[in-house]
C-alpha atoms as a PDB file:
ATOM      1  CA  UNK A   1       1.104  13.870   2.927  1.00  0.00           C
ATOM      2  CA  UNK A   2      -0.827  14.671  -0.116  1.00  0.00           C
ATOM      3  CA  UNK A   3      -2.074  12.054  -2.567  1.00  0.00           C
ATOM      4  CA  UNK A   4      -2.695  12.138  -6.356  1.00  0.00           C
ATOM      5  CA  UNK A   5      -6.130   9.850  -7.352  1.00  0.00           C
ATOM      6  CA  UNK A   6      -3.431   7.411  -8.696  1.00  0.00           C
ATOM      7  CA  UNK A   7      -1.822   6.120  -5.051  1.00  0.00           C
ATOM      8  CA  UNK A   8      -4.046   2.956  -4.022  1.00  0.00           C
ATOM      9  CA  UNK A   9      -4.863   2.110  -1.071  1.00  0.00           C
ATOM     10  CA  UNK A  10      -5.116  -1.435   1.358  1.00  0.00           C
ATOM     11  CA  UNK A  11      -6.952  -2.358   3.678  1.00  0.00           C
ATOM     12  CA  UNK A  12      -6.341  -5.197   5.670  1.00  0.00           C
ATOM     13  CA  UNK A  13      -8.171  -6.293   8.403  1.00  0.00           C
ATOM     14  CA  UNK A  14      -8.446  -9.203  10.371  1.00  0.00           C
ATOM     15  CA  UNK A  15      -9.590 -11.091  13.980  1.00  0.00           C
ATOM     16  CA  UNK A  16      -6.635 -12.866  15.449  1.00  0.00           C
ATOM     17  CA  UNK A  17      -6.626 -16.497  16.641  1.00  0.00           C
ATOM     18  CA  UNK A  18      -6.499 -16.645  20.661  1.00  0.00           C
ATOM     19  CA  UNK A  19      -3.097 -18.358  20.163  1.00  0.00           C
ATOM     20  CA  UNK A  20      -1.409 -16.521  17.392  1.00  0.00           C
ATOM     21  CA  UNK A  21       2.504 -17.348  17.819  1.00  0.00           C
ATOM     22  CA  UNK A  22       5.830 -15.861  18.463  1.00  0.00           C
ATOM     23  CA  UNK A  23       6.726 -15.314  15.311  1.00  0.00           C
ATOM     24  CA  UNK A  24       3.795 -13.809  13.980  1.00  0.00           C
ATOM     25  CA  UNK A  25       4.798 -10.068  15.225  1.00  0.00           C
ATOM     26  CA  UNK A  26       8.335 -10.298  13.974  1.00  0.00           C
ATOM     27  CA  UNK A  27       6.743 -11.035  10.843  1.00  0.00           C
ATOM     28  CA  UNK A  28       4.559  -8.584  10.112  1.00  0.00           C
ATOM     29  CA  UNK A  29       6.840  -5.691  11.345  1.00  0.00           C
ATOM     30  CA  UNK A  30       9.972  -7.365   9.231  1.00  0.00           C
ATOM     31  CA  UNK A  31       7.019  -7.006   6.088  1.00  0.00           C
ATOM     32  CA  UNK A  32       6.318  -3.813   6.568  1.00  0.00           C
ATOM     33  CA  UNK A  33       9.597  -2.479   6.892  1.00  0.00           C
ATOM     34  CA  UNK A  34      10.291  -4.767   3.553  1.00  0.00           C
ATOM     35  CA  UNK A  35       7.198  -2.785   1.591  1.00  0.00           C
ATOM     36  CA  UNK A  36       8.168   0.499   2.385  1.00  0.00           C
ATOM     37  CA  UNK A  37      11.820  -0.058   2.346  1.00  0.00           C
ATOM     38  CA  UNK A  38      11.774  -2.137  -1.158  1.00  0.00           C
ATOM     39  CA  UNK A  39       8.377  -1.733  -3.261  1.00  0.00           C
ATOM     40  CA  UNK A  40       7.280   1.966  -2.971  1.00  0.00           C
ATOM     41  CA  UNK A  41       5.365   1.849  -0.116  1.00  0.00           C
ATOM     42  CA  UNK A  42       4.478   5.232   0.913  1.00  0.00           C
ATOM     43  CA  UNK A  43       3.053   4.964   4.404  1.00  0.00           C
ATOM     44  CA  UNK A  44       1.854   1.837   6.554  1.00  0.00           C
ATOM     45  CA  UNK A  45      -0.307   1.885   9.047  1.00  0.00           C
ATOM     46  CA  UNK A  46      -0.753  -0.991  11.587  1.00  0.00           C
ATOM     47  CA  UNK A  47      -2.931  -1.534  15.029  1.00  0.00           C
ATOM     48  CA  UNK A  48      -4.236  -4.563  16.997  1.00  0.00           C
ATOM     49  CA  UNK A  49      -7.060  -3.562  19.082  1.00  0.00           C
ATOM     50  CA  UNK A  50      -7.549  -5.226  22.669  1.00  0.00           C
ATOM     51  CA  UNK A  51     -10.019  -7.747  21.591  1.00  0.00           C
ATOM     52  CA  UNK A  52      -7.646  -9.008  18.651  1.00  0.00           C
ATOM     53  CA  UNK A  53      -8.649  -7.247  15.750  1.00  0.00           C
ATOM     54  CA  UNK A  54      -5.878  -6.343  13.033  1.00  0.00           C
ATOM     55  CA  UNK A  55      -6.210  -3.087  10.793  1.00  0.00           C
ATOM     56  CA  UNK A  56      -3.223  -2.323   8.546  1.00  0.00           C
ATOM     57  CA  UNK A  57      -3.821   0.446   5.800  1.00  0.00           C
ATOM     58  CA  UNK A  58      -1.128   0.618   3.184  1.00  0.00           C
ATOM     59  CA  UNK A  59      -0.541   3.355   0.593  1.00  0.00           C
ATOM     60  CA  UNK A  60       1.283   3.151  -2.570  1.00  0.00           C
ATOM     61  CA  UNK A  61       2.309   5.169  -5.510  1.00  0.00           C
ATOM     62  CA  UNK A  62       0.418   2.679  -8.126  1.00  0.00           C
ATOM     63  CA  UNK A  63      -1.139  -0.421  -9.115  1.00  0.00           C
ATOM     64  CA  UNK A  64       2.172  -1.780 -10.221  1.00  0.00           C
ATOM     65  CA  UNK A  65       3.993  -1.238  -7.121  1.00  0.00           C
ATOM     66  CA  UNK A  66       1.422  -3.122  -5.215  1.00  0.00           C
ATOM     67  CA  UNK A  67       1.403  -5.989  -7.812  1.00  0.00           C
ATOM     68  CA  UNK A  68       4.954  -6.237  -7.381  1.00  0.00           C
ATOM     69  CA  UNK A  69       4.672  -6.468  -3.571  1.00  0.00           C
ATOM     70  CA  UNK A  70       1.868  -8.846  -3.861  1.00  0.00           C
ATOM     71  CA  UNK A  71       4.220 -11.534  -5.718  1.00  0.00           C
ATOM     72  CA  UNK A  72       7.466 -10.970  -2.861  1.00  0.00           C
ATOM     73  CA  UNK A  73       7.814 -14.190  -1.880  1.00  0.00           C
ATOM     74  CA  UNK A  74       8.674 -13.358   1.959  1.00  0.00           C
ATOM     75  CA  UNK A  75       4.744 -11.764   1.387  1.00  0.00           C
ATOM     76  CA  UNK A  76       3.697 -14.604  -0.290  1.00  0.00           C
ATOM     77  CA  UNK A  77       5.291 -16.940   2.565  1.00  0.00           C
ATOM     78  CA  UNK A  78       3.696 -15.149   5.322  1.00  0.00           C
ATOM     79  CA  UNK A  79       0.105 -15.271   3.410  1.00  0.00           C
ATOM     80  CA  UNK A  80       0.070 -18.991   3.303  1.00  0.00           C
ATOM     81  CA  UNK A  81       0.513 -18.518   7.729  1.00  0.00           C
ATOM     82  CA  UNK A  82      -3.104 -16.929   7.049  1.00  0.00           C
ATOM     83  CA  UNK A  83      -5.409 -19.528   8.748  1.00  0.00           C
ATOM     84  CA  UNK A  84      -3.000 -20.556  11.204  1.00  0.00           C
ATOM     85  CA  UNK A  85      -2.935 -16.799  12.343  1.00  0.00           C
ATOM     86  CA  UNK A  86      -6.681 -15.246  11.352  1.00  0.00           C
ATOM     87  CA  UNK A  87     -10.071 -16.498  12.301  1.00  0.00           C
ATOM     88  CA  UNK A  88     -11.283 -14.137   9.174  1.00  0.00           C
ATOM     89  CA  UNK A  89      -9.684 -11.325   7.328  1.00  0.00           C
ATOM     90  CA  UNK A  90     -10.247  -9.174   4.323  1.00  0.00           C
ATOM     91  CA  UNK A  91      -8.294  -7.090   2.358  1.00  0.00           C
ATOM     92  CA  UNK A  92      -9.823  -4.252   0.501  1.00  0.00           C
ATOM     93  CA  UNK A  93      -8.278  -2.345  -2.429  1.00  0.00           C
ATOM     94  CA  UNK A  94      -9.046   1.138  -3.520  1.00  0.00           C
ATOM     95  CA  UNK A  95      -7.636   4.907  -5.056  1.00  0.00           C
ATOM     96  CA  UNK A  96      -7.371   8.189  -2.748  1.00  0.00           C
ATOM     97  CA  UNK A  97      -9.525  10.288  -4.648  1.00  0.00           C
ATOM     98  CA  UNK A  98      -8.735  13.441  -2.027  1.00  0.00           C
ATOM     99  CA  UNK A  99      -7.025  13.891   1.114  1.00  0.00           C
ATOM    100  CA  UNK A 100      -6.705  17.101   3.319  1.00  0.00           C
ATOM    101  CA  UNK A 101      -6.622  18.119   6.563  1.00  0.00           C
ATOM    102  CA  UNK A 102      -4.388  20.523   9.387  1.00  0.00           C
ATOM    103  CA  UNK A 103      -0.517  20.074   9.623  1.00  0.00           C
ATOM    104  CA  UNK A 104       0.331  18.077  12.284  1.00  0.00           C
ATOM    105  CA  UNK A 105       2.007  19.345  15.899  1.00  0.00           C
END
């Protein structure tokens, strides 16, 4: 994939309560099919490492399609579930300013 200096990126990451709760990977997979599938989303990365740690990386075409994701109310919804479902998280917002590397396969 190759990336303009416009396309922002997300970070998300996050340490998971012991107990998280059914519904809380149904969620997030139902969100990210929502962001690529209805704001622009590009690509969406998403991993839970054995000790509970979340990492989600998000790309998108520009600030305005990730303002309009930010206000999606199933988005919104699922951010107020925040404490019940993190012990800490942080989300960090930036531009690609490159990106290279060897075709894949």
């Amino acid at each position: 994939m190759t990336k303009t200096s416009a396309t922002r990126v997300v970070i998300f990451r996050a340490r998971h309560h012991t107990d998280i709760g059914a519904d809380y990977e149904p969620t997030v997979l139902a969100l990210k099919a929502r962001a690529l599938a209805d704001y622009d989303c590009t690509e969406f990365l998403y991993a839970v490492t054995p000790d509970g740690e979340e990492i989600a990386i998000s790309f998108w075409p520009d600030e305005a399609a990730l303002l309009r994701w930010k206000r999606d109310e199933a988005h919104r919804a699922a951010q107020r579930q925040s404490g019940r479902w993190y012990a800490d998280w942080r989300i960090q917002v930036g531009s690609i300013e490159r990106d290279y590397g060897a075709p894949r396969g």
